[in-house]
Protein backbone atom coordinates (compact mmCIF):
# COMPACT_ATOMS: atom_id res chain seq x y z
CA UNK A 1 -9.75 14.51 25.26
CA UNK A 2 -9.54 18.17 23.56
CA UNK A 3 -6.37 17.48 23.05
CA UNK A 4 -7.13 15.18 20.56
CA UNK A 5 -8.70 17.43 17.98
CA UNK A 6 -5.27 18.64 17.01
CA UNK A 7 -3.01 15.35 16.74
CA UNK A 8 -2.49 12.37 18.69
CA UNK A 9 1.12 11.72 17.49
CA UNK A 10 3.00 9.92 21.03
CA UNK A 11 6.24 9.71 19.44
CA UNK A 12 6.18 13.62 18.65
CA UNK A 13 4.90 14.56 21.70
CA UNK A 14 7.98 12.23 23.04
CA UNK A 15 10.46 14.00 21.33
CA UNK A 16 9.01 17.36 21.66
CA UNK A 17 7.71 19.05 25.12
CA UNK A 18 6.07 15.95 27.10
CA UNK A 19 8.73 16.39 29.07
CA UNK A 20 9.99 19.72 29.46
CA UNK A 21 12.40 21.29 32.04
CA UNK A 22 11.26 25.06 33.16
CA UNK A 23 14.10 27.14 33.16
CA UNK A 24 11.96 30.18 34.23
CA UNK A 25 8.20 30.12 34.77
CA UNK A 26 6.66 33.36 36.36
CA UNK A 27 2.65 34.38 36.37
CA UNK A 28 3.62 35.76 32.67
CA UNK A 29 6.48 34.12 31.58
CA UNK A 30 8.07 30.41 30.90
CA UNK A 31 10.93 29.34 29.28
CA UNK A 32 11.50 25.85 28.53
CA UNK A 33 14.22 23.66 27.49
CA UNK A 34 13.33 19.86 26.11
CA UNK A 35 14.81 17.00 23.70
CA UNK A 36 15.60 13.86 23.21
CA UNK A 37 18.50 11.51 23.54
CA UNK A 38 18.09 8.28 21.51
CA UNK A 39 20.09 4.73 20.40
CA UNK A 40 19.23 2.68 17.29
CA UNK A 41 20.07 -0.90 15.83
CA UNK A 42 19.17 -1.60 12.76
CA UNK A 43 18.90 -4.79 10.61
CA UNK A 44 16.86 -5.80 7.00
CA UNK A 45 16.25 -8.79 5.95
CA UNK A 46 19.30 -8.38 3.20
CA UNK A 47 21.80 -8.72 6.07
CA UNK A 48 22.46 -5.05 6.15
CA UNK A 49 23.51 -4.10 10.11
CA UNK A 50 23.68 -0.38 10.91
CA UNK A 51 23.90 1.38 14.61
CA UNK A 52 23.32 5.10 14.85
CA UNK A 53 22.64 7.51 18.22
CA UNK A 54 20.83 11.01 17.53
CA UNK A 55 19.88 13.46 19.67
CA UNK A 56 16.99 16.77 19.91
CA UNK A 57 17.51 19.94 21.97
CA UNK A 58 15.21 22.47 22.15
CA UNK A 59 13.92 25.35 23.47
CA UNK A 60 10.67 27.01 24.06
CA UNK A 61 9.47 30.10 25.31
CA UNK A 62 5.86 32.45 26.01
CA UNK A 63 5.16 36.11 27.15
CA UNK A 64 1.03 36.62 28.18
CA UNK A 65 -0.56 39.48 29.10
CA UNK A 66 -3.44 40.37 31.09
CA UNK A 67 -5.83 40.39 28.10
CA UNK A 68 -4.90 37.22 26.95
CA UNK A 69 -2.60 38.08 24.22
CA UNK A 70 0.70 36.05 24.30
CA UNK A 71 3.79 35.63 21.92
CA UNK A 72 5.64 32.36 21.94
CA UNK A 73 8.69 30.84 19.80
CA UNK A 74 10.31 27.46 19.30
CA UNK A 75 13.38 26.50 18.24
CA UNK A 76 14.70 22.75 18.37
CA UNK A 77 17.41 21.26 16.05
CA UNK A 78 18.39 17.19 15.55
CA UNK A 79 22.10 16.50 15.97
CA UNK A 80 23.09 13.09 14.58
CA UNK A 81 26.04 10.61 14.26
CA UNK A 82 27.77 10.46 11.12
CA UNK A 83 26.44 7.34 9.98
CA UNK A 84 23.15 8.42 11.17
CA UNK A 85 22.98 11.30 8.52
CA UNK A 86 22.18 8.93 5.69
CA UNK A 87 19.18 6.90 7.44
CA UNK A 88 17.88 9.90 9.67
CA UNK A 89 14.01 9.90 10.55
CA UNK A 90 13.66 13.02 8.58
CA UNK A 91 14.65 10.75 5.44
CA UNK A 92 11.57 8.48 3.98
CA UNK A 93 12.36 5.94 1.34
CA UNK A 94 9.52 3.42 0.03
CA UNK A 95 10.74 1.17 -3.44
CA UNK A 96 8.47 -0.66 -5.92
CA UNK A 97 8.45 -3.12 -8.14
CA UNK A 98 9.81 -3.32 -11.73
CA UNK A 99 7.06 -4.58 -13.54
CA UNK A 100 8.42 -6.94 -15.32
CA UNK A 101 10.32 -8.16 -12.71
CA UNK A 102 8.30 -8.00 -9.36
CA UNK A 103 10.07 -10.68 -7.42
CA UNK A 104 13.68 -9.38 -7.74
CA UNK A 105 14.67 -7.31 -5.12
CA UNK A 106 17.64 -5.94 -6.81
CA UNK A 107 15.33 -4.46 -9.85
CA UNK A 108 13.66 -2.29 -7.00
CA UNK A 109 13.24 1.78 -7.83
CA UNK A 110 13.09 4.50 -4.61
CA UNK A 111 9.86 6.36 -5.56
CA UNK A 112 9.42 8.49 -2.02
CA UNK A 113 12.90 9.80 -1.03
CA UNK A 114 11.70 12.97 0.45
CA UNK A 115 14.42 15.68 0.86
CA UNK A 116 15.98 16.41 4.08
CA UNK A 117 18.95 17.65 5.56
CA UNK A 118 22.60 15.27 5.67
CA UNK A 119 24.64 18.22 8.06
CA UNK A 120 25.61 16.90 11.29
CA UNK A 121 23.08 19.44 12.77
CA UNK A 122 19.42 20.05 10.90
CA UNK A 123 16.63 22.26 12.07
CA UNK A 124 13.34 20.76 12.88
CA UNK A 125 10.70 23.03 14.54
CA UNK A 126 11.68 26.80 13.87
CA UNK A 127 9.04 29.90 14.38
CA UNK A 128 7.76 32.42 16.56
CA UNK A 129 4.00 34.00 16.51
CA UNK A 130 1.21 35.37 18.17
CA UNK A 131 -2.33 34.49 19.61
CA UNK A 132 -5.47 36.67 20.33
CA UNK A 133 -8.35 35.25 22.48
CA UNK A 134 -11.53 35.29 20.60
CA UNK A 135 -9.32 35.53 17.31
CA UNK A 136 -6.72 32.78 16.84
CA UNK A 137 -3.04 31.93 16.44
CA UNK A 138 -0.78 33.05 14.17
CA UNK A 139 2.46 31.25 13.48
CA UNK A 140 5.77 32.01 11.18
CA UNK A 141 8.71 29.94 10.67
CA UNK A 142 9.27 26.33 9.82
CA UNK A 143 6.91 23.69 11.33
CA UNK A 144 3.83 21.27 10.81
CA UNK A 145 1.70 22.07 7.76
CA UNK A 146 -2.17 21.68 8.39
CA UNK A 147 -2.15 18.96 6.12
CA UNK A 148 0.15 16.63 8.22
CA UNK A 149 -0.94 18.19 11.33
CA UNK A 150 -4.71 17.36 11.71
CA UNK A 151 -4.62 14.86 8.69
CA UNK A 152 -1.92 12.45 8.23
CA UNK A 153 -0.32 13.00 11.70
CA UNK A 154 -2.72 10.53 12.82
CA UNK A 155 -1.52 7.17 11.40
CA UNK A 156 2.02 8.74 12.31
CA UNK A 157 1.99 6.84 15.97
CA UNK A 158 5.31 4.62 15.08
CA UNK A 159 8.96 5.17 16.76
CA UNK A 160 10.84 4.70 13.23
CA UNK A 161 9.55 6.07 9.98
CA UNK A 162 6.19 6.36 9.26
CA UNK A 163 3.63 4.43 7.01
CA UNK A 164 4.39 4.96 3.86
CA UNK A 165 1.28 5.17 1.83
CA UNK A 166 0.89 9.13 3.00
CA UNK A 167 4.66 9.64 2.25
CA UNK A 168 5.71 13.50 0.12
CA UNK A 169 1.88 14.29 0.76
CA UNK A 170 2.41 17.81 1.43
CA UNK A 171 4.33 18.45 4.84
CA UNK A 172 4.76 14.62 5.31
CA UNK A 173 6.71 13.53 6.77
CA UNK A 174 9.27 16.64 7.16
CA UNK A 175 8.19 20.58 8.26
CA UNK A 176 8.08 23.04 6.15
CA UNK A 177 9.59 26.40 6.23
CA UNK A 178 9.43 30.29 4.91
CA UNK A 179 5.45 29.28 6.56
CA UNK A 180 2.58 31.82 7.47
CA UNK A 181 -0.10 29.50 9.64
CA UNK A 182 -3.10 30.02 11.28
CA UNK A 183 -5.19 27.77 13.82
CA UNK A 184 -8.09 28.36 15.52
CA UNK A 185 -11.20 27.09 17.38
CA UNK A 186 -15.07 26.75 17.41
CA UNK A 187 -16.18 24.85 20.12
CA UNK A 188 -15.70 20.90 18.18
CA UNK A 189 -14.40 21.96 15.24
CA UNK A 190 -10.69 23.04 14.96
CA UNK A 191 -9.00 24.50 11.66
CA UNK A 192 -6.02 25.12 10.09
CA UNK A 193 -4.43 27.47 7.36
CA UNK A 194 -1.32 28.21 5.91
CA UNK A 195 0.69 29.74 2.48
CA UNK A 196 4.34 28.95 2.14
CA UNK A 197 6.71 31.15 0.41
CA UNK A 198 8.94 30.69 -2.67
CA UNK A 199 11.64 27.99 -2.22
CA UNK A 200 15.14 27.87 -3.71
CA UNK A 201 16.20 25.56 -6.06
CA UNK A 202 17.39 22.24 -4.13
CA UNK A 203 15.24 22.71 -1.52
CA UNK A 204 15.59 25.37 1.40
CA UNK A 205 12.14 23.98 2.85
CA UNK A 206 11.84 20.07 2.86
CA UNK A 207 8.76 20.66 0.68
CA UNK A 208 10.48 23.33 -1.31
CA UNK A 209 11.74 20.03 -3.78
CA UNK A 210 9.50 17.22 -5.45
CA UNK A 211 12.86 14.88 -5.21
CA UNK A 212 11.26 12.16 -7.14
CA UNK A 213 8.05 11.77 -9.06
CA UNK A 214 7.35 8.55 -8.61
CA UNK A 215 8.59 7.36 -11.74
CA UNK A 216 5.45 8.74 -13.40
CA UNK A 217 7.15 9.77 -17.11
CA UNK A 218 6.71 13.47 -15.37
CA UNK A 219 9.95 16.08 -16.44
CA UNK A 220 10.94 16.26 -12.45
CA UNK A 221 12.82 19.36 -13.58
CA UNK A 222 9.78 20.89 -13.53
CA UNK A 223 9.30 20.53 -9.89
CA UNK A 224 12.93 21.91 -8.28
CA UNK A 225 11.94 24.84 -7.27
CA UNK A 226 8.39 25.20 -5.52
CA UNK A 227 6.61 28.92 -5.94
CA UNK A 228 4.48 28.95 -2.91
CA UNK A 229 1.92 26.38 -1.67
CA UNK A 230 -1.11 26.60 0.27
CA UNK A 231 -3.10 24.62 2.70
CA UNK A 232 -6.60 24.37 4.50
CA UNK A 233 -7.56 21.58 6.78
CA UNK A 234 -9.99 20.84 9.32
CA UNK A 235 -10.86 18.57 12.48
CA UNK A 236 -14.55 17.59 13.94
CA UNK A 237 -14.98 15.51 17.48
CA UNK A 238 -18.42 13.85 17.37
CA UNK A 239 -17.42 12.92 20.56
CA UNK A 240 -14.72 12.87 23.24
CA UNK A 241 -13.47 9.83 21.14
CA UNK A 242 -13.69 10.40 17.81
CA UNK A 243 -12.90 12.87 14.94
CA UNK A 244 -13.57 13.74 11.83
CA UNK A 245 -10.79 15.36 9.58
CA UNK A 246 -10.22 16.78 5.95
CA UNK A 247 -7.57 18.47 4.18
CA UNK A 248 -6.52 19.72 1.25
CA UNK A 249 -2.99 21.60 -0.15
CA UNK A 250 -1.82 23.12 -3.45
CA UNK A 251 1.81 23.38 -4.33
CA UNK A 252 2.88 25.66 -7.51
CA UNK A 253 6.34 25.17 -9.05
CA UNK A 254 8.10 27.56 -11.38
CA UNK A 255 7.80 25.52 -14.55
CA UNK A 256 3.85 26.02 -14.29
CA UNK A 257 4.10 21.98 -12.58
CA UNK A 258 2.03 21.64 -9.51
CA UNK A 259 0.82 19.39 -6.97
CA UNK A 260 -3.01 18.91 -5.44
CA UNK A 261 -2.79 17.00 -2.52
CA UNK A 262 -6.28 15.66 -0.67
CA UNK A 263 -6.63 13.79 2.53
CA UNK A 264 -10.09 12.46 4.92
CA UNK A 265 -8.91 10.96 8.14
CA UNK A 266 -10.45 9.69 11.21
CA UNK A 267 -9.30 8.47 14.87
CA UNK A 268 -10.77 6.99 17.37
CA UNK A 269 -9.72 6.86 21.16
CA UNK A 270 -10.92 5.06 24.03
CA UNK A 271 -8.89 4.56 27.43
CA UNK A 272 -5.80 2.97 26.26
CA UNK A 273 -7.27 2.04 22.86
CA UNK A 274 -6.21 4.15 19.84
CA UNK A 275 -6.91 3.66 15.97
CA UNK A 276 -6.60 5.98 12.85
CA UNK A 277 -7.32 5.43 9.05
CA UNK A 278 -6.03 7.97 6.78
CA UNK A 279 -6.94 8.31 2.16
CA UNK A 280 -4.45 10.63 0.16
CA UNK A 281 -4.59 11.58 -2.92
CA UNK A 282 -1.86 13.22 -4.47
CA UNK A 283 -1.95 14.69 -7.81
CA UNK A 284 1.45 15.88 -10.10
CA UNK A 285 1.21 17.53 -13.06
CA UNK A 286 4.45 18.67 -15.11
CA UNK A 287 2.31 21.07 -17.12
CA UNK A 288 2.15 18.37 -20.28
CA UNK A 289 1.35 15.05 -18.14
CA UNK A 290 0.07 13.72 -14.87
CA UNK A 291 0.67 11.14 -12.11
CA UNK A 292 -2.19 10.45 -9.54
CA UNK A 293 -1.16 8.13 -6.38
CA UNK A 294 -3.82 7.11 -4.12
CA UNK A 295 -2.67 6.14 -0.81
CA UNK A 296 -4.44 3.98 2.47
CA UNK A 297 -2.94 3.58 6.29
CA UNK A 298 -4.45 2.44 9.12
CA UNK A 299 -2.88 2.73 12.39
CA UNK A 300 -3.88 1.79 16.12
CA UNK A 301 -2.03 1.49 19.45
CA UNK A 302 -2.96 0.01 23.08
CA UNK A 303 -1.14 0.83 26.22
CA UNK A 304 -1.22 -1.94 29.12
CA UNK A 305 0.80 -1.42 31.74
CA UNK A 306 4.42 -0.04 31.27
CA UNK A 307 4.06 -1.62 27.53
CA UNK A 308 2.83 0.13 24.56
CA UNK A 309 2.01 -2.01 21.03
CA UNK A 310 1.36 -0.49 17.80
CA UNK A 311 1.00 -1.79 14.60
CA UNK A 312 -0.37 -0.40 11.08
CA UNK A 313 -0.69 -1.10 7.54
CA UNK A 314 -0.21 0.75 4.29
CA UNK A 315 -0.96 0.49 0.73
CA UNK A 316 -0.62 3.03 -2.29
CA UNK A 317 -1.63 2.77 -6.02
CA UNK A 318 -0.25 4.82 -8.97
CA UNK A 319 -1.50 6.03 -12.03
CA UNK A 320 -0.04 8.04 -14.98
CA UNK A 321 -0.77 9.64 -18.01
CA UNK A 322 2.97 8.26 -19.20
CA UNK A 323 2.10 4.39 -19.76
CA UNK A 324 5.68 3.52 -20.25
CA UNK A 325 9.19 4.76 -19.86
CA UNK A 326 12.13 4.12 -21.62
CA UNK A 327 15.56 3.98 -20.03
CA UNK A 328 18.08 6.12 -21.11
CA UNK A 329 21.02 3.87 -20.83
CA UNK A 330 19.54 0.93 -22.77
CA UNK A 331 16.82 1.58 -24.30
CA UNK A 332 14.42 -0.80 -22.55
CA UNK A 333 11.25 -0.09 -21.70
CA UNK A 334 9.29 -0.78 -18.78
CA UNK A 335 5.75 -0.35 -17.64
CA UNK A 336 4.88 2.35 -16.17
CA UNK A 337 1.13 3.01 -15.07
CA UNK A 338 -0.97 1.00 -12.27
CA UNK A 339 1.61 0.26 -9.75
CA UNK A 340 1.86 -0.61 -5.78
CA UNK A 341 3.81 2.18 -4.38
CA UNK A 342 3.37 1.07 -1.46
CA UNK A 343 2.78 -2.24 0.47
CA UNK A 344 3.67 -2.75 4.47
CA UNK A 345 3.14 -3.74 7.53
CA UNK A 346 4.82 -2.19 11.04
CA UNK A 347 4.18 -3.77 14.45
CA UNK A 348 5.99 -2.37 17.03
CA UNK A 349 6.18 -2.28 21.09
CA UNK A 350 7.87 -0.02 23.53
CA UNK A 351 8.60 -0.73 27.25
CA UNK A 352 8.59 2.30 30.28
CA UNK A 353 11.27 1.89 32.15
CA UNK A 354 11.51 5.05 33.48
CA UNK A 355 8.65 7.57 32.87
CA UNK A 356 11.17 9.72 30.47
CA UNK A 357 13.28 6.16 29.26
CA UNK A 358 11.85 3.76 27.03
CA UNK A 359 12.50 0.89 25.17
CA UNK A 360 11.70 -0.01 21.56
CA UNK A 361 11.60 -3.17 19.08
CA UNK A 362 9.88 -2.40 15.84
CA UNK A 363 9.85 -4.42 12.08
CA UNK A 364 8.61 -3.40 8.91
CA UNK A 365 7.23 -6.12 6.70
CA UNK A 366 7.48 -4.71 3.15
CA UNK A 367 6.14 -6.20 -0.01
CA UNK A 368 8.27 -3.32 -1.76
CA UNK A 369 11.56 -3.86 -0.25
CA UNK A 370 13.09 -5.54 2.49
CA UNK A 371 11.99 -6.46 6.04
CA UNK A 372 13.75 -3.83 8.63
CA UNK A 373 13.88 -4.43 12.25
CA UNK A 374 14.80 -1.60 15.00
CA UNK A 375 15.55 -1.93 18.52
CA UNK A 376 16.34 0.49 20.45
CA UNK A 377 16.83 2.89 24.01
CA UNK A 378 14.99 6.53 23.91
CA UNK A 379 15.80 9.26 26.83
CA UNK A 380 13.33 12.08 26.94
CA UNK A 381 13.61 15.44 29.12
């Protein structure tokens, strides 16, 4: 149950190395080559069908020497359809309500589109590094921050998108790149650290861009182009089953904006039982004015048989210095501070058919926007 102290994230671990073919393994050596091959239909409760097919590839590799010293890289990219690009997994939207208008669904604003990549062919896990027994691992490239990976990774158990209340917390849900990280540890207590380096305009890094500030009154030009950012966070197992986890990250932008993020988590897991609650709070500030979101999920899974069922809820509250905002266009104004974010529901199950080939039906009750339900085929190797 070690394992555990990191992250407990199936679908990652699906899509990642579960499964992985040796292309050379030798006492101190291995090369590996893994991915993913995967079908999805798609329909909301506005009558809007979509199909798309995507697929990983990666590769992974490891030198170790007789001290224990080894040196290891990744490198994995996502290929998708063309009318995959738009609703990709590394996309996450969640909409609220206009105030004034909460039950029309056309009055709806996107609040957490985080940036991501709309090529054919986008780079997910990128780095190479070293690790010294007695000392640690040290890591440099694009991949997990500590923030998502011993924090909010662990509500992050669903096939399509993730819950929503932990969404553009730093390193969530997308990697991050230009990244310096460091993990260790000490006997039940694991920890993570990391600084990321400046990030063009537009976004080079997925958190290199605030893309929206949650309609907080904040000057979001402010936020383009991120500095650096830095990250601590930490895991404790009480037991085999449960852990304990905190984190915290700071993201500096070149218009003297930043972003605090904080996060407490904790999982619990028992045979085939697994359940996580995760608090963020997120904290923008344009230099003049602030926004403060405060975010709740809570996650579990059970495995019986060849079947898998997961469910989870989220919920997010906003807060701003900017009570109102006026539009632009036509000069109305609307309120602005003490909304829902964030509101849903997920229940999901998958089916082994093979050990490596699953199938999935997933919906997503949302308060915020429409109801979206996924089926779908997943190949693993």
């Amino acid at each position: 149950m070690k394992k555990a102290i990191f992250t407990l994230v199936p679908s990652l671990l699906l899509a990642t190395t579960a499964n992985a073919s040796n292309i050379i393994k030798l006492d101190n050596s291995s090369l590996d080559i893994f991915g993913r091959a995967k079908f999805t239909a798609q329909n909301d409760s506005e009558d809007s069908n979509s199909s798309d097919f995507s697929t990983r590839l990666g590769v992974k590799g490891e030198l170790k020497s007789e001290n224990g010293t080894k040196a290891f890289f990744m490198t994995s990219w996502e290929m998708l359809s063309s009318s995959d690009k738009a609703a990709s997994n590394n996309f996450k939207t969640v909409q609220v309500a206009n105030p004034d208008k909460p039950t029309d669904k056309s009055e709806r604003y996107d609040v957490l589109t985080s940036s991501g990549s709309s090529d054919d062919i986008s780079a997910r896990y990128q780095f190479v590094g070293l690790s010294f027994d007695g000392i640690g691992k040290f890591t440099f490239g694009q991949t997990d921050t500590p923030f998502y990976s011993l924090v909010t990774s662990t509500t992050d158990i669903f096939q399509y998108d993730g819950l929503e209340a932990s969404a553009n917390t730093y390193g969530t849900p997308t990697r991050a790149s230009n990244l310096a990280l460091y993990s260790n540890s000490f006997g039940k207590l694991s920890v993570q650290t990391s600084y990321q380096f400046k990030t063009k305009k537009g976004g080079d890094s997925d958190t290199g861009s605030v893309v929206d500030v949650f309609y907080g009154g904040l000057n979001t030009e402010n936020f383009n182009t991120q500095r650096n950012a830095y990250s601590a966070a930490a895991a404790y197992a009480l037991s085999d089953a449960l852990n304990l986890r905190a984190g915290y990250a700071h993201q500096s932008f070149t218009e003297q904006a930043t972003k605090s993020n904080y996060g407490v988590a904790v999982d619990y897991m028992l045979s085939n039982l697994y359940v996580a609650a995760v608090y963020t709070s997120t904290v923008e500030d344009d230099s003049k004015n602030t926004t403060t979101r405060n975010g709740y999920e809570v996650a579990a899974s059970y495995s019986m048989d060849k079947f898998t069922f997961t469910t989870g809820y989220a919920y997010g509250n906003q807060k701003s210095d900017v009570a109102t905002i006026t539009n632009a266009g036509t000069g109305d104004v609307s309120k602005n501070d003490d909304i829902r974010y964030a509101e849903a529901f997920k229940l999901g199950v998958t089916y082994n058919v093979f050990n490596n080939f699953i199938t999935i039906a997933q919906v997503t009750h949302n308060k915020n926007a429409s109801d979206i339900f996924y089926g779908g085929l997943n190949y693993s190797f």
